[in-house]
PDB file of N, CA and C in Angstrom:
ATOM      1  N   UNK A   1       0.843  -1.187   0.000  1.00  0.00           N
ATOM      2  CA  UNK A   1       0.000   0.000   0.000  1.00  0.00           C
ATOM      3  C   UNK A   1       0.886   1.248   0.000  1.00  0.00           C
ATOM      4  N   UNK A   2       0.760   2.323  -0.379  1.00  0.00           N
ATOM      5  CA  UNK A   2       1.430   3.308  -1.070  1.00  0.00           C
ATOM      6  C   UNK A   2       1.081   4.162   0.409  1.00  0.00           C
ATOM      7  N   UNK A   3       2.301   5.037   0.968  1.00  0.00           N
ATOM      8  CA  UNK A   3       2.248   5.762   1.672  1.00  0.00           C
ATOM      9  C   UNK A   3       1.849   7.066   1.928  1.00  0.00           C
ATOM     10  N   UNK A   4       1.645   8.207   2.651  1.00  0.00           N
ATOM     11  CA  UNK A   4       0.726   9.025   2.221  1.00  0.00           C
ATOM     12  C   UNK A   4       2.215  10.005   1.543  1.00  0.00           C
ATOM     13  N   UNK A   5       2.847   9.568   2.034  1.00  0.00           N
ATOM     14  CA  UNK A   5       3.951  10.379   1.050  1.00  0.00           C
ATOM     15  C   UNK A   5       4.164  10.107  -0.321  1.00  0.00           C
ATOM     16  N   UNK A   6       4.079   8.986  -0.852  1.00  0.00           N
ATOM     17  CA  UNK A   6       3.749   8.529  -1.937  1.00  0.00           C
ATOM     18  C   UNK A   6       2.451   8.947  -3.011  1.00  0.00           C
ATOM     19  N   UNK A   7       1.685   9.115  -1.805  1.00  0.00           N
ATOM     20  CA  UNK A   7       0.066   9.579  -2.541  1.00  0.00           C
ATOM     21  C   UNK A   7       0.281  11.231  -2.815  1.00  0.00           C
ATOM     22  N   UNK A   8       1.386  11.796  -2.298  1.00  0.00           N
ATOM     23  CA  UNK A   8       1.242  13.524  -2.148  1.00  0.00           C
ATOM     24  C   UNK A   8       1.108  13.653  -3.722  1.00  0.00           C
ATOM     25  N   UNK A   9       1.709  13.006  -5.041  1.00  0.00           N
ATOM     26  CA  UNK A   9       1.990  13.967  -5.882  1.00  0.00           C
ATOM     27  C   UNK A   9       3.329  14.666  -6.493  1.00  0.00           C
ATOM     28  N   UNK A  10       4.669  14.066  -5.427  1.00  0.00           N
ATOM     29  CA  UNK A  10       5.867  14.505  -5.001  1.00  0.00           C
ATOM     30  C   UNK A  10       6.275  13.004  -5.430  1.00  0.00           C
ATOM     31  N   UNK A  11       7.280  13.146  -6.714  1.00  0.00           N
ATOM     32  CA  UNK A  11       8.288  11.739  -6.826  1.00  0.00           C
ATOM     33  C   UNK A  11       9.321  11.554  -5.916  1.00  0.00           C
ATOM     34  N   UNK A  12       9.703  13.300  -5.159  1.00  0.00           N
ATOM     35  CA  UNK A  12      10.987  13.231  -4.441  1.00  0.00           C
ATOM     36  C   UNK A  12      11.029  13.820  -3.445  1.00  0.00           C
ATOM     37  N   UNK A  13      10.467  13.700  -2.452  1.00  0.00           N
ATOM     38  CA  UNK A  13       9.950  14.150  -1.213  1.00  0.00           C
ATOM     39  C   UNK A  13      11.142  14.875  -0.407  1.00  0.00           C
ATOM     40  N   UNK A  14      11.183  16.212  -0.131  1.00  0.00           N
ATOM     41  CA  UNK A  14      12.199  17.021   0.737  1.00  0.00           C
ATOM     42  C   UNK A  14      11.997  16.853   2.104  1.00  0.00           C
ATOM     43  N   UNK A  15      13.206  16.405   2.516  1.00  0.00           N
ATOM     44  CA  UNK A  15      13.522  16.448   4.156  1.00  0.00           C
ATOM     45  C   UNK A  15      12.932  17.553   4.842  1.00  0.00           C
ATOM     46  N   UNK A  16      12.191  17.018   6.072  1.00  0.00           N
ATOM     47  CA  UNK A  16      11.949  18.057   7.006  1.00  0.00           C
ATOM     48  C   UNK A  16      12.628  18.292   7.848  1.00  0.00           C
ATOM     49  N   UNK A  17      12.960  19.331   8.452  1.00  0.00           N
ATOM     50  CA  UNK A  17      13.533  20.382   9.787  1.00  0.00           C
ATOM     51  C   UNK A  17      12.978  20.246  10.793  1.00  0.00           C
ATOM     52  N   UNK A  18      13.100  19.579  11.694  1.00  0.00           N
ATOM     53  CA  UNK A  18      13.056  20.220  12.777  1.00  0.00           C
ATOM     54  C   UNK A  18      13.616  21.421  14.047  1.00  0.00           C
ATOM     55  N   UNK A  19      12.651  22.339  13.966  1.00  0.00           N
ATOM     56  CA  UNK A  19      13.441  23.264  14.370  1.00  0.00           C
ATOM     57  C   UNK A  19      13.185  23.947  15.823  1.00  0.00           C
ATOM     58  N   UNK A  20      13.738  22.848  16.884  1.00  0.00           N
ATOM     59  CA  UNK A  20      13.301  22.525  18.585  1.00  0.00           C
ATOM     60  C   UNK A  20      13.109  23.712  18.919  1.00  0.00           C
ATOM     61  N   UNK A  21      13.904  25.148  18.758  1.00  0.00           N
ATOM     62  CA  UNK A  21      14.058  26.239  19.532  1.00  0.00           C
ATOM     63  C   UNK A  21      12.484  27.086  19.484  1.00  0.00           C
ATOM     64  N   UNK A  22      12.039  26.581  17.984  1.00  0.00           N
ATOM     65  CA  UNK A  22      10.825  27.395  17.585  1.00  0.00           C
ATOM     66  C   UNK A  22       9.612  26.498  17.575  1.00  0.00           C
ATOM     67  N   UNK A  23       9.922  25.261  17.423  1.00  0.00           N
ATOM     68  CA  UNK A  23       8.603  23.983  17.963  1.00  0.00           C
ATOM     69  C   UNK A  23       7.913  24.237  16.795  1.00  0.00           C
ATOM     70  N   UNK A  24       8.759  23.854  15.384  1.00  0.00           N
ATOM     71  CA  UNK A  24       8.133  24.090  14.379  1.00  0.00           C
ATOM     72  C   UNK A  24       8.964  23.217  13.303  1.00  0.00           C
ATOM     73  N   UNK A  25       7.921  22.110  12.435  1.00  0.00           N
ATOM     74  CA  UNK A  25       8.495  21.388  11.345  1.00  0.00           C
ATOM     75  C   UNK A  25       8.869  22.482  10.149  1.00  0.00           C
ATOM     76  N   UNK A  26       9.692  22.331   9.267  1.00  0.00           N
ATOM     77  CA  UNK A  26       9.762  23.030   7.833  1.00  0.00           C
ATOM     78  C   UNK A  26      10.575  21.992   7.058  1.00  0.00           C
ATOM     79  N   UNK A  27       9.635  22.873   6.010  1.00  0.00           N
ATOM     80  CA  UNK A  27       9.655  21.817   4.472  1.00  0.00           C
ATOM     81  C   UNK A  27      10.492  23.067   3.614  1.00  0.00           C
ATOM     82  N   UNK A  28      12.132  23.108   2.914  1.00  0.00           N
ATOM     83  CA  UNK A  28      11.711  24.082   2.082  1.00  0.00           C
ATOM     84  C   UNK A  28      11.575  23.306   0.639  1.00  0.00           C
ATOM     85  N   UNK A  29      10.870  23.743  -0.425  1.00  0.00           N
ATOM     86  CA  UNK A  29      10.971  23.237  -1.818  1.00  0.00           C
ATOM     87  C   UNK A  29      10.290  24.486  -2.647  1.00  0.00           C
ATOM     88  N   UNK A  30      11.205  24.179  -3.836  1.00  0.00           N
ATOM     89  CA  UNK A  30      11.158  25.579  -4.646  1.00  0.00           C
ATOM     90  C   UNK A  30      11.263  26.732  -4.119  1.00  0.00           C
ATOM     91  N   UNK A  31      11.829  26.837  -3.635  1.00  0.00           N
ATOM     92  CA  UNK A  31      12.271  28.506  -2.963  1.00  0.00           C
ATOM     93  C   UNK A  31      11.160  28.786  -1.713  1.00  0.00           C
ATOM     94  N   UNK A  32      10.433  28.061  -1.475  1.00  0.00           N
ATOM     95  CA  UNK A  32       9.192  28.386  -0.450  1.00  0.00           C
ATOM     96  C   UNK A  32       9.703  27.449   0.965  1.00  0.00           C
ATOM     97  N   UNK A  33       8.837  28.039   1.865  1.00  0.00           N
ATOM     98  CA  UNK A  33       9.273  27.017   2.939  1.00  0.00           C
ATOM     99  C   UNK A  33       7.994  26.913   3.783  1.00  0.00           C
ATOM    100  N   UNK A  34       7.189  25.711   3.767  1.00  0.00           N
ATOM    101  CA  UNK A  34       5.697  25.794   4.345  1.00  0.00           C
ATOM    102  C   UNK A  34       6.609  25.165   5.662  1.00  0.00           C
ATOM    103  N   UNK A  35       5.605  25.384   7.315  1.00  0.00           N
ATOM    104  CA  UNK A  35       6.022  25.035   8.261  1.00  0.00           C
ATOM    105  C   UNK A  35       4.722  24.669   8.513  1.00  0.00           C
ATOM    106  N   UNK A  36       5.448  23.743  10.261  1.00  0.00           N
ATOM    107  CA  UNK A  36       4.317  23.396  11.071  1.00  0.00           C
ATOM    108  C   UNK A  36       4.755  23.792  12.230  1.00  0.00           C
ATOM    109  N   UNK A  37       3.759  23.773  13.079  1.00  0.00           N
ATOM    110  CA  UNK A  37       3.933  24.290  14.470  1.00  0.00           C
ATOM    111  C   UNK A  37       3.146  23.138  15.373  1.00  0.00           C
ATOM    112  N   UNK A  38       4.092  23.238  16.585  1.00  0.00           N
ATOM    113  CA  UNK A  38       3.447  21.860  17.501  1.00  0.00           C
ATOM    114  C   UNK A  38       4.116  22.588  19.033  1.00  0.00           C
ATOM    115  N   UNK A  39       3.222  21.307  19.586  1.00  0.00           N
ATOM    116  CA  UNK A  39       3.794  21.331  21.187  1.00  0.00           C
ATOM    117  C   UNK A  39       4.317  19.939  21.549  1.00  0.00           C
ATOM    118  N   UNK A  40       5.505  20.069  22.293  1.00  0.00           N
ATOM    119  CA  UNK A  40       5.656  18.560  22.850  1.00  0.00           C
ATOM    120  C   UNK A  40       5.780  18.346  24.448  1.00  0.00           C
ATOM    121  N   UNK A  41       4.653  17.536  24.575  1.00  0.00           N
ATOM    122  CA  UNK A  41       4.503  17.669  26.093  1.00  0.00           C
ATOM    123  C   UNK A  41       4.316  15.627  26.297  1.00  0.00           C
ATOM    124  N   UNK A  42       5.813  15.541  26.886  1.00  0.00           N
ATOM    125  CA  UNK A  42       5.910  14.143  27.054  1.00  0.00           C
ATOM    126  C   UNK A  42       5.834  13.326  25.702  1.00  0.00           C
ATOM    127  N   UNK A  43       5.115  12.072  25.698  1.00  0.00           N
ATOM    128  CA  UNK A  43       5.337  11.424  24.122  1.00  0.00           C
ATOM    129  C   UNK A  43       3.902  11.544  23.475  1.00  0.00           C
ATOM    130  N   UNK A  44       3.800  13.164  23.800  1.00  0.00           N
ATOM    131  CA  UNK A  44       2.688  13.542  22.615  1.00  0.00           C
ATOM    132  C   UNK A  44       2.909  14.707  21.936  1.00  0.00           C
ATOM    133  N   UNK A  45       2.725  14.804  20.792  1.00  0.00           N
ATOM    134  CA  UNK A  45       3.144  15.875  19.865  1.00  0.00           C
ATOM    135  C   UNK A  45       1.338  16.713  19.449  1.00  0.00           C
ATOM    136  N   UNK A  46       1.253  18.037  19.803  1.00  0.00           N
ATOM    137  CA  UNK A  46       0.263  18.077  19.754  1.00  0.00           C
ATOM    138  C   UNK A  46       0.284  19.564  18.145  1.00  0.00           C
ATOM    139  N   UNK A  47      -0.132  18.737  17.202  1.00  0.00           N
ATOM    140  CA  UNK A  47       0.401  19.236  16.128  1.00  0.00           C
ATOM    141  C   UNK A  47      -0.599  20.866  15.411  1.00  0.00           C
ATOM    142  N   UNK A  48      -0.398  21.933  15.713  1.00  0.00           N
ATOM    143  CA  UNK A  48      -0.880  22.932  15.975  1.00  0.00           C
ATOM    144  C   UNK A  48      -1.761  23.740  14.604  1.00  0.00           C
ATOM    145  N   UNK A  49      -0.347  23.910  14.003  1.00  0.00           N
ATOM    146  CA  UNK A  49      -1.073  24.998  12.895  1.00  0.00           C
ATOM    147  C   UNK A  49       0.249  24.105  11.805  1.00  0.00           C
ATOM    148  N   UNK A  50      -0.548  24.736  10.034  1.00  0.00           N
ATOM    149  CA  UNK A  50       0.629  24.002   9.324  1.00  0.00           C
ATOM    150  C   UNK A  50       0.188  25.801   8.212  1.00  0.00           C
ATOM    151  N   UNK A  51       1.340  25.836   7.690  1.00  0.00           N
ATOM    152  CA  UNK A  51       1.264  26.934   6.937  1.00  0.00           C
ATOM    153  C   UNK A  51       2.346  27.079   5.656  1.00  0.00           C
ATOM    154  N   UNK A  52       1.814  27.384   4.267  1.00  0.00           N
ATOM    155  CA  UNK A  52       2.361  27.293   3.227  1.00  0.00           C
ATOM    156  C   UNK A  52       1.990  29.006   2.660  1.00  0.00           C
ATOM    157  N   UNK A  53       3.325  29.611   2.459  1.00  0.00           N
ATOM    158  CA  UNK A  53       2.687  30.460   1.510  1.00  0.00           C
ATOM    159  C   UNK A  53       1.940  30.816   0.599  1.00  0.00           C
ATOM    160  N   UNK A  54       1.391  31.726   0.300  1.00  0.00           N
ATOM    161  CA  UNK A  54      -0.065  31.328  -0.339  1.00  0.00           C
ATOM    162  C   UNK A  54       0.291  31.390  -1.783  1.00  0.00           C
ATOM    163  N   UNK A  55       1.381  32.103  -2.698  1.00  0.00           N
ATOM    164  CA  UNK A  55       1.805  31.463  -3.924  1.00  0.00           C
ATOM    165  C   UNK A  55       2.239  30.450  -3.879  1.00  0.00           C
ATOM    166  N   UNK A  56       2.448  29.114  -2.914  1.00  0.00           N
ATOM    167  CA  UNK A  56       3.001  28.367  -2.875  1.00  0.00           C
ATOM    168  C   UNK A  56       1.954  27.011  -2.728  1.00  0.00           C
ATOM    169  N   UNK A  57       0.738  27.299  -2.189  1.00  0.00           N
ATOM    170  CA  UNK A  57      -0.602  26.697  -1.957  1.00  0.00           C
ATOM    171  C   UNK A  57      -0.967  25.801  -3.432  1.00  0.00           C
ATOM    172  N   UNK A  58      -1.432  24.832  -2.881  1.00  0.00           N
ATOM    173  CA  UNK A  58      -2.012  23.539  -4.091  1.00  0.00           C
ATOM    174  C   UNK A  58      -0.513  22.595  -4.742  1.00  0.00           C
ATOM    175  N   UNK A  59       0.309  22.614  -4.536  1.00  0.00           N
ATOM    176  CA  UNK A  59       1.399  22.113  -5.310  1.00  0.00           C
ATOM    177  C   UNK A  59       1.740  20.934  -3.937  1.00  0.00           C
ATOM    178  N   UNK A  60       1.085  20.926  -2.956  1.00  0.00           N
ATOM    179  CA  UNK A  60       1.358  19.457  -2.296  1.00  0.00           C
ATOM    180  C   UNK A  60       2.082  19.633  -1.174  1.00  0.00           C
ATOM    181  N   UNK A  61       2.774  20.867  -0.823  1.00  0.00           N
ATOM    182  CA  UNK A  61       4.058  21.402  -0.151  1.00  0.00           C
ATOM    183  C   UNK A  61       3.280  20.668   1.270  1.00  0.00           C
ATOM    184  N   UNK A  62       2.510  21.295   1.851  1.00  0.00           N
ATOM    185  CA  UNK A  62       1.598  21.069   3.084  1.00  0.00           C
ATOM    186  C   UNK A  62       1.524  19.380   3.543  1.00  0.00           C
ATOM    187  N   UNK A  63       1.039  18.774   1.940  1.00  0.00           N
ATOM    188  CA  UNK A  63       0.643  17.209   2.167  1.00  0.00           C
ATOM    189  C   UNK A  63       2.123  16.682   2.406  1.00  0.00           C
ATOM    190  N   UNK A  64       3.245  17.105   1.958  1.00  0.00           N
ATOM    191  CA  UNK A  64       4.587  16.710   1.585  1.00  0.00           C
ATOM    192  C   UNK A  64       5.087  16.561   3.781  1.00  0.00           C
ATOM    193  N   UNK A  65       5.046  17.804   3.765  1.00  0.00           N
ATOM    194  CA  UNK A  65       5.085  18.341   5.211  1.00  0.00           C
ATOM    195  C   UNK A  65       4.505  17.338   6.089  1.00  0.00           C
ATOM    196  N   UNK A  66       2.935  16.879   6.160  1.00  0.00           N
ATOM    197  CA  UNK A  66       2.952  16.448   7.175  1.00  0.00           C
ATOM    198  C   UNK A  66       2.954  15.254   6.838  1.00  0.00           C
ATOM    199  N   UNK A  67       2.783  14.518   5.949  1.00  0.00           N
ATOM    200  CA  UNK A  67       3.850  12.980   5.471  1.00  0.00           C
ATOM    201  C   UNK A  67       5.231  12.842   6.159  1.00  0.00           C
ATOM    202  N   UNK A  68       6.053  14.123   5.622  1.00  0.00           N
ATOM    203  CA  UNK A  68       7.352  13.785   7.069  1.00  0.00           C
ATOM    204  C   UNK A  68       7.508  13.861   8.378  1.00  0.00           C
ATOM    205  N   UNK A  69       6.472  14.964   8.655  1.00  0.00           N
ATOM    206  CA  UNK A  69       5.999  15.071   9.744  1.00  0.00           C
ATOM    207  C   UNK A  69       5.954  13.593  10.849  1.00  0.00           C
ATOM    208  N   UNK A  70       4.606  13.096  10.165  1.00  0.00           N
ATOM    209  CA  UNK A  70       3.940  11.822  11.070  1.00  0.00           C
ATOM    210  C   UNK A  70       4.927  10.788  10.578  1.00  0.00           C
ATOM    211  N   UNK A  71       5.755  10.631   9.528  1.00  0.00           N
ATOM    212  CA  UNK A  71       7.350   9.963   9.704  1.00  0.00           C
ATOM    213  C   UNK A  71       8.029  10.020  10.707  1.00  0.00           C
ATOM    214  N   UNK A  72       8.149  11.401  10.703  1.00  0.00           N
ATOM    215  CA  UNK A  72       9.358  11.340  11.798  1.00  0.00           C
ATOM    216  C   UNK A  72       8.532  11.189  13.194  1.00  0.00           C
ATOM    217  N   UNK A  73       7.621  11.097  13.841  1.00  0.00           N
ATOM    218  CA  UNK A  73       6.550  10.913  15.004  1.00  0.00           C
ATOM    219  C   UNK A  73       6.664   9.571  14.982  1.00  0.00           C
ATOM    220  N   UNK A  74       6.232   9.045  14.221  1.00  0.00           N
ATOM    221  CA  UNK A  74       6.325   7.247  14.199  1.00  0.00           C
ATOM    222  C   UNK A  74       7.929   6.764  14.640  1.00  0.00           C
ATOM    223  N   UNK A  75       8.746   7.671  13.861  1.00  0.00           N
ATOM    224  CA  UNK A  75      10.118   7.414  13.834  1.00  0.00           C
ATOM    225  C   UNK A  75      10.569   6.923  15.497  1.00  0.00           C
ATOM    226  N   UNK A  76      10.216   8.287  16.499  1.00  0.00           N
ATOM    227  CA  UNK A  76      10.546   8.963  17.705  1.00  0.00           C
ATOM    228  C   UNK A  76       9.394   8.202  18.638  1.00  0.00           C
ATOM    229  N   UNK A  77       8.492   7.441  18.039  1.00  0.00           N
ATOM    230  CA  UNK A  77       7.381   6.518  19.503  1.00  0.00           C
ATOM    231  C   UNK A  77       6.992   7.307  19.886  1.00  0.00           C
ATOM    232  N   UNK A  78       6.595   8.521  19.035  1.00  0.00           N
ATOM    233  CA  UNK A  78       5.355   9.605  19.952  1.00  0.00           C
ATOM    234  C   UNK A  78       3.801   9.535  19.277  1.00  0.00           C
ATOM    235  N   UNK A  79       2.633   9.822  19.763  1.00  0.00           N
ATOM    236  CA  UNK A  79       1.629  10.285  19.659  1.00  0.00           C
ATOM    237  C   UNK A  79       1.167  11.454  19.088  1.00  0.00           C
ATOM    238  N   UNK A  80       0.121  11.359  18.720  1.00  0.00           N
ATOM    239  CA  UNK A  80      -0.026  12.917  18.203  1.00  0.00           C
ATOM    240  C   UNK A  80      -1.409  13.372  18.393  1.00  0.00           C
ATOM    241  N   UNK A  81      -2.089  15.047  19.056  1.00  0.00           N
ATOM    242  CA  UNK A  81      -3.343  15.287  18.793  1.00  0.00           C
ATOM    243  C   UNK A  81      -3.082  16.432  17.815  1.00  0.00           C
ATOM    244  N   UNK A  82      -3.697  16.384  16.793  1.00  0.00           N
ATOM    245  CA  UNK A  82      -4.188  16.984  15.921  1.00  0.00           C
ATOM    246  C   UNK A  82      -5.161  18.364  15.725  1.00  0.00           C
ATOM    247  N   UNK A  83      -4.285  19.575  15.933  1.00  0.00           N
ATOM    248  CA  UNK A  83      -5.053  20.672  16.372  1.00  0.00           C
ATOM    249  C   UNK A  83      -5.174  21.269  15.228  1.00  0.00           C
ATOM    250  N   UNK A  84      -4.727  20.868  14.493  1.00  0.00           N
ATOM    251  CA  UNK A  84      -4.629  21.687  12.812  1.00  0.00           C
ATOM    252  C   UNK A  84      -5.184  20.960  12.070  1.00  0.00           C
ATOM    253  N   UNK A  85      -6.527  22.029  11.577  1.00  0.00           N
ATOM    254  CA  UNK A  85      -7.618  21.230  10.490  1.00  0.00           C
ATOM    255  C   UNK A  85      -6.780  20.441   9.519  1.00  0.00           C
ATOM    256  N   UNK A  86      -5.739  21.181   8.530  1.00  0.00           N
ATOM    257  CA  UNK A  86      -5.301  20.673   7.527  1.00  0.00           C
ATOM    258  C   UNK A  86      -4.689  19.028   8.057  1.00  0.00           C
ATOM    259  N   UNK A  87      -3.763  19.001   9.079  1.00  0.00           N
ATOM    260  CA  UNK A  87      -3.424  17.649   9.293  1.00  0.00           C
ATOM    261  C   UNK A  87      -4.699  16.758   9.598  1.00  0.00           C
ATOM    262  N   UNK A  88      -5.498  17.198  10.465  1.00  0.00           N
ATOM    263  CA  UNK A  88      -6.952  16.425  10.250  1.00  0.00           C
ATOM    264  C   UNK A  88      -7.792  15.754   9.242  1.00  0.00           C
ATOM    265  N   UNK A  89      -7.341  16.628   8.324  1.00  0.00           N
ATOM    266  CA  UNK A  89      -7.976  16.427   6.779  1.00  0.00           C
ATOM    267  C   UNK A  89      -6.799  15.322   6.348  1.00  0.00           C
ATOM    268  N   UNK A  90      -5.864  15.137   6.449  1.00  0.00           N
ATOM    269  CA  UNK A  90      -5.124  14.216   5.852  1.00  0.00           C
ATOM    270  C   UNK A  90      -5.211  12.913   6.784  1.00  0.00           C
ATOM    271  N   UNK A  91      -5.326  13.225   7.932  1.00  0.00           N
ATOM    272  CA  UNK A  91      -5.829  11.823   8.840  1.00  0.00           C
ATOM    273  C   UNK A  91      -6.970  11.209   8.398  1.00  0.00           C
ATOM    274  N   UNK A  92      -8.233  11.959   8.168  1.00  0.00           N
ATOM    275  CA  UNK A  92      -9.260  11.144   7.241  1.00  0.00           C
ATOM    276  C   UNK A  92      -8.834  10.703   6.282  1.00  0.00           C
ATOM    277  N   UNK A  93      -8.042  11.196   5.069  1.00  0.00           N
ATOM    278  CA  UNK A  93      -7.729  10.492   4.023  1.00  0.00           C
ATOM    279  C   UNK A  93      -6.942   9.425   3.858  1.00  0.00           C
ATOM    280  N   UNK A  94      -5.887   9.131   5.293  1.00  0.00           N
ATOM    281  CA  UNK A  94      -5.124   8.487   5.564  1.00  0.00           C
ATOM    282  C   UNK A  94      -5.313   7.487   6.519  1.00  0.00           C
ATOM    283  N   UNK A  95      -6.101   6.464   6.560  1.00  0.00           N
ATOM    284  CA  UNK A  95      -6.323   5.749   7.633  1.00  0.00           C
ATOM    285  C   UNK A  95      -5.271   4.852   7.896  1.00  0.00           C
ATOM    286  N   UNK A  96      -4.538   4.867   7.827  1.00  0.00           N
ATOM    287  CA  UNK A  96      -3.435   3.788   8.061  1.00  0.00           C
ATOM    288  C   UNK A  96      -2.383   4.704   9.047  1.00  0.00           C
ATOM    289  N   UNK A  97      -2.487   6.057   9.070  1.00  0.00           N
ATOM    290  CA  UNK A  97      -1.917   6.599   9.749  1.00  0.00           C
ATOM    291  C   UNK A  97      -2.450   7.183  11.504  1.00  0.00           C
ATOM    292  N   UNK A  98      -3.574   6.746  11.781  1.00  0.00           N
ATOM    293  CA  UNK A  98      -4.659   6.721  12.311  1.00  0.00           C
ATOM    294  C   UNK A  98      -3.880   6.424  14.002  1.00  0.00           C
ATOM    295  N   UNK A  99      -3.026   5.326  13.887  1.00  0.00           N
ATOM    296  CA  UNK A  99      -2.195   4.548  14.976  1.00  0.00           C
ATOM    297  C   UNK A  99      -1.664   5.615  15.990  1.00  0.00           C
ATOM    298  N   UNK A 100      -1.338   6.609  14.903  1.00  0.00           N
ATOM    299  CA  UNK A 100      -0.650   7.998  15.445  1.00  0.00           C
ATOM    300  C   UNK A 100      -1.341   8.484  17.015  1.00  0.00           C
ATOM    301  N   UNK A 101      -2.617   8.488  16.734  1.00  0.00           N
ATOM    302  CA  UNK A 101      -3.359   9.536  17.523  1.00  0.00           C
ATOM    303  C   UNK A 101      -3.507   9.154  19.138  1.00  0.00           C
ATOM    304  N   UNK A 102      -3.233   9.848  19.377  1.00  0.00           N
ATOM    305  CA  UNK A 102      -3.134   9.817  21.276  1.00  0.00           C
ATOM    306  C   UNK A 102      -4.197   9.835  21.910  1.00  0.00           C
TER     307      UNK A 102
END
């Protein structure tokens, strides 16, 4: 079964950042850099807001993002609640990623 990173649209999926000081994932590709924002409180990641510039919107950047995102969460044995519609919206579409949720 094809992963949701696989399903983004993206043949070559860009590494995400984590960037501890600011409690925020980033994606950059094509000159843009969509982020996410979270909290980590114990082994739950409580995944906040996700944001793509808006010339940068529809090209997958976001779906790309939180594909590495809930990678690297699975990676690390954490949990996740889901405070950001957009990652919500990809949890419905993604049921296999579902395991995630705290």
């Amino acid at each position: 079964m094809p992963t949701m990173m696989q399903r983004s649209g993206s043949t070559v999926p860009s590494p995400i950042r984590d960037n501890t000081v600011l409690s925020r994932f980033a994606l950059d590709a094509e000159g843009v850099t969509a982020y996410m924002t979270y909290r980590l409180a114990g082994n739950v990641m409580t995944l906040a807001h996700t944001e793509t510039p808006v010339a940068a919107r529809g090209r997958g950047f976001a779906s790309q993002l939180v594909a590495g995102v809930l990678d690297e969460v699975r990676r690390r044995g954490l949990k996740i609640v889901p405070r950001c519609p957009f990652v919500s919206a990809c949890l419905a579409k993604h049921p296999e990623c579902r395991d995630l949720l705290a």
